[in-house]
C-alpha atoms as a PDB file:
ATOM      1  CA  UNK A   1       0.000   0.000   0.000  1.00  0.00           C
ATOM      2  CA  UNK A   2       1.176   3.560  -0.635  1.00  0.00           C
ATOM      3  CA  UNK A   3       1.509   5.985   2.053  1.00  0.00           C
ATOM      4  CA  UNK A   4      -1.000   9.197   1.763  1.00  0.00           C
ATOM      5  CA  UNK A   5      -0.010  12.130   3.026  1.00  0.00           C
ATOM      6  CA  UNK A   6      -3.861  12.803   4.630  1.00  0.00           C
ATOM      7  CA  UNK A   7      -2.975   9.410   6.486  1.00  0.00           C
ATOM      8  CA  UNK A   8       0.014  11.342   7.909  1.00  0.00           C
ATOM      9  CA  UNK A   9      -2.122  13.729   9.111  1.00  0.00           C
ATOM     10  CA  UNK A  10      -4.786  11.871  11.490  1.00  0.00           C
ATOM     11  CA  UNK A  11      -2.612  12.914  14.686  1.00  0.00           C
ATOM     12  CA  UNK A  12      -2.437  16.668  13.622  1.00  0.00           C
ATOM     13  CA  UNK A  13      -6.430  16.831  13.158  1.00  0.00           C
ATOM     14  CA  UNK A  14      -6.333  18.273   9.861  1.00  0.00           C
ATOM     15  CA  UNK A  15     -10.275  19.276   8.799  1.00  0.00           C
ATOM     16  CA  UNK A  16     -11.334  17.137   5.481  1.00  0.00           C
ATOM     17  CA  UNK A  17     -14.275  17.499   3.289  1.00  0.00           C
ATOM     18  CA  UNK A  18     -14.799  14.785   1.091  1.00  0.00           C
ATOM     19  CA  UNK A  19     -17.319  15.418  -2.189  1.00  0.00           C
ATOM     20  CA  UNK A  20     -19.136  11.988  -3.243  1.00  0.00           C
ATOM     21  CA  UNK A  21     -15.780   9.841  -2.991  1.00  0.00           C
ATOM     22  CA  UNK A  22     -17.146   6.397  -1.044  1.00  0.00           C
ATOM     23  CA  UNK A  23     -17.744   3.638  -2.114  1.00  0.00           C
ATOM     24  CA  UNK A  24     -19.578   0.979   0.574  1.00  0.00           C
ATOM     25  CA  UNK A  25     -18.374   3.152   3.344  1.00  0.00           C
ATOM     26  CA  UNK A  26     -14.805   3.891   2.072  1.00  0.00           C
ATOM     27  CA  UNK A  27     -12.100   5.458  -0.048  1.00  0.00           C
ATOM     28  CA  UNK A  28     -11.584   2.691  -2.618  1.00  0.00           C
ATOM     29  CA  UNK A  29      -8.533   4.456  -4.345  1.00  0.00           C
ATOM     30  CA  UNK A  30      -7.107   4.739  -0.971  1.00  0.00           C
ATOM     31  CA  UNK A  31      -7.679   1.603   1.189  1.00  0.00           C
ATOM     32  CA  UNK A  32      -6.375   1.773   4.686  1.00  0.00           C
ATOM     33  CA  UNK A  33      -6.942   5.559   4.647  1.00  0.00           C
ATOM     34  CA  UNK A  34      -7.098   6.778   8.293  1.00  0.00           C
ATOM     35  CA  UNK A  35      -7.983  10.668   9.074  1.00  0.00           C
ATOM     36  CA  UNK A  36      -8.114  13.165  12.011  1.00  0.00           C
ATOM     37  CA  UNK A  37     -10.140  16.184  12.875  1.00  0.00           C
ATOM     38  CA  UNK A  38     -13.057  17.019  11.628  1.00  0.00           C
ATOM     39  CA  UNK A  39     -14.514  15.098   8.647  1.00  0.00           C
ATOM     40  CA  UNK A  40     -17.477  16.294   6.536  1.00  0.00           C
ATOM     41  CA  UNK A  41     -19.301  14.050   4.059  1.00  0.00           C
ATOM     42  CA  UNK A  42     -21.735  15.101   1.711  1.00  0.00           C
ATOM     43  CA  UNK A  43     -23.015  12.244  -1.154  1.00  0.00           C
ATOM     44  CA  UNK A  44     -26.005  12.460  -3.903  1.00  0.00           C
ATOM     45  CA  UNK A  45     -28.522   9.655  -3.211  1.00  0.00           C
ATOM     46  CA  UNK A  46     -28.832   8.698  -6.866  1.00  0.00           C
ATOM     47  CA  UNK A  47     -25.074   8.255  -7.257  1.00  0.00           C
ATOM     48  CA  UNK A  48     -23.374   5.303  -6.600  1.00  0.00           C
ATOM     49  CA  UNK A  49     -20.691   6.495  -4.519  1.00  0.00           C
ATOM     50  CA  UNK A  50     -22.299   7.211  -0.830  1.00  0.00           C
ATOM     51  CA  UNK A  51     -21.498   7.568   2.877  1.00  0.00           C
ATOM     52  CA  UNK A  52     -18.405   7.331   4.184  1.00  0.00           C
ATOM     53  CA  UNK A  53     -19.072   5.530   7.842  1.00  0.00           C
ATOM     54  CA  UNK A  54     -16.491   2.756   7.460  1.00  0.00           C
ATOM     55  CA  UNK A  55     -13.940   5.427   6.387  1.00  0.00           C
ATOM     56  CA  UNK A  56     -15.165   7.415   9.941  1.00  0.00           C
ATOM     57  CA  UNK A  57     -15.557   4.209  12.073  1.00  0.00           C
ATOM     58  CA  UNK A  58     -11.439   3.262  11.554  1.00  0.00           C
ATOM     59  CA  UNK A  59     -10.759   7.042  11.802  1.00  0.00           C
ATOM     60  CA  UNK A  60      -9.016   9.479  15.173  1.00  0.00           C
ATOM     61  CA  UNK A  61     -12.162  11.875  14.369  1.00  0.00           C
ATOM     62  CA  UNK A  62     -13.131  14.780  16.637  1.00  0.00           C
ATOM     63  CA  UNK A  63     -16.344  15.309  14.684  1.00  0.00           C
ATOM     64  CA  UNK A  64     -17.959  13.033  12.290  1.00  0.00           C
ATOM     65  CA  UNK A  65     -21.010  14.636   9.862  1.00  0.00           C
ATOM     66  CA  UNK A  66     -22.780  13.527   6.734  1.00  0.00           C
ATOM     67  CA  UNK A  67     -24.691  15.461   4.524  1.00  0.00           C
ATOM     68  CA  UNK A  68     -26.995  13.200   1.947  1.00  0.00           C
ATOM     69  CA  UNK A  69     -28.467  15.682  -0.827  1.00  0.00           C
ATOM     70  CA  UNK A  70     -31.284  14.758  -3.357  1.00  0.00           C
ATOM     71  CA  UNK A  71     -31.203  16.190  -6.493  1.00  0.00           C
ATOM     72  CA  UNK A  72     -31.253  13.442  -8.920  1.00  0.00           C
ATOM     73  CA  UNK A  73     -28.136  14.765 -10.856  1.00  0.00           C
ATOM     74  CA  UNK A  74     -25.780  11.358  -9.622  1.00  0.00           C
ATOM     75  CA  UNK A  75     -22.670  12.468  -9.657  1.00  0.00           C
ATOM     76  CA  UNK A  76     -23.227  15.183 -11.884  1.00  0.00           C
ATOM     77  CA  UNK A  77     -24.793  16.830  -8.550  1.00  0.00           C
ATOM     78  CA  UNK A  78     -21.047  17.711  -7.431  1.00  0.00           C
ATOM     79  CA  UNK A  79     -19.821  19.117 -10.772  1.00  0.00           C
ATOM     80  CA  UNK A  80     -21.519  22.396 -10.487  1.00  0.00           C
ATOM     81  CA  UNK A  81     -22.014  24.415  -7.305  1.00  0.00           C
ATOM     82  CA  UNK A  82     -25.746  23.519  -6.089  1.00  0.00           C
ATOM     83  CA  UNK A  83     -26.949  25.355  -3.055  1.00  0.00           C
ATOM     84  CA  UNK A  84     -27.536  21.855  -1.801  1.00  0.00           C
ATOM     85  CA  UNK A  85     -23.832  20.796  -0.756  1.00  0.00           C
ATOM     86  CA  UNK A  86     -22.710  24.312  -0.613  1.00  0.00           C
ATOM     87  CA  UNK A  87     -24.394  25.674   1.816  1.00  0.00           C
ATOM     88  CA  UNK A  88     -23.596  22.742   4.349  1.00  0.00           C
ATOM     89  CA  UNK A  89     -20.076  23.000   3.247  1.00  0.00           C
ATOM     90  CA  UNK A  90     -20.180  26.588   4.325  1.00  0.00           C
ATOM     91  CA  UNK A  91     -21.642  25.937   7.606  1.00  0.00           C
ATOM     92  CA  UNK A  92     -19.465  23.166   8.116  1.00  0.00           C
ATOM     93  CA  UNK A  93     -16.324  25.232   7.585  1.00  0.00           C
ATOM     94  CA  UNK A  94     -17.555  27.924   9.701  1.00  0.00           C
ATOM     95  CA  UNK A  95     -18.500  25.751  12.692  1.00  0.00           C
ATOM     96  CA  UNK A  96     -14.696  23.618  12.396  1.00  0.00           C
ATOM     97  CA  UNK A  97     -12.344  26.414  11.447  1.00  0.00           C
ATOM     98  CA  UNK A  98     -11.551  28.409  14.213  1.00  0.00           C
END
């Protein structure tokens, strides 16, 4: 397995958003991925690719949210900027960074 940076970072509690990336719960390009901080999920429930609570479950997480949005776009949801993941994104940020 290849080291990931991000993996480096679960003791420093780096803050990580992650767009419609899971796949049964995790990263599937990066198995064994372990994070810190603050994660932030937010998946389309047409698309394939949903939540990431396997990915959160293995994790050193100080906060753990999920954001499921409905649009009916599939992935196509995430590839323009939809009021619908931005504005939790937005709150999200605001609440973690500080």
């Amino acid at each position: 397995m290849t080291a990931l940076a991000s993996s480096d970072l679960d003791s420093v509690g780096i803050n990580t958003a992650l767009l419609a990336i899971c796949e049964d719960g995790e990263v599937t390009q990066a198995p064994g991925l372990i994070l810190g901080g603050n994660l932030l999920s937010i998946y389309e429930t047409s698309d394939e690719l949903g939540s990431c609570g396997k990915l959160a479950g293995r994790s050193h997480l100080k906060s753990f949210q999920e954001v499921s949005i409905s649009t009916g776009k599939k992935h196509g949801a995430f590839f323009q900027p939809l009021p619908q993941w931005i504005q939790p994104l937005k709150s999200w940020i605001a609440k973690t960074n500080r």
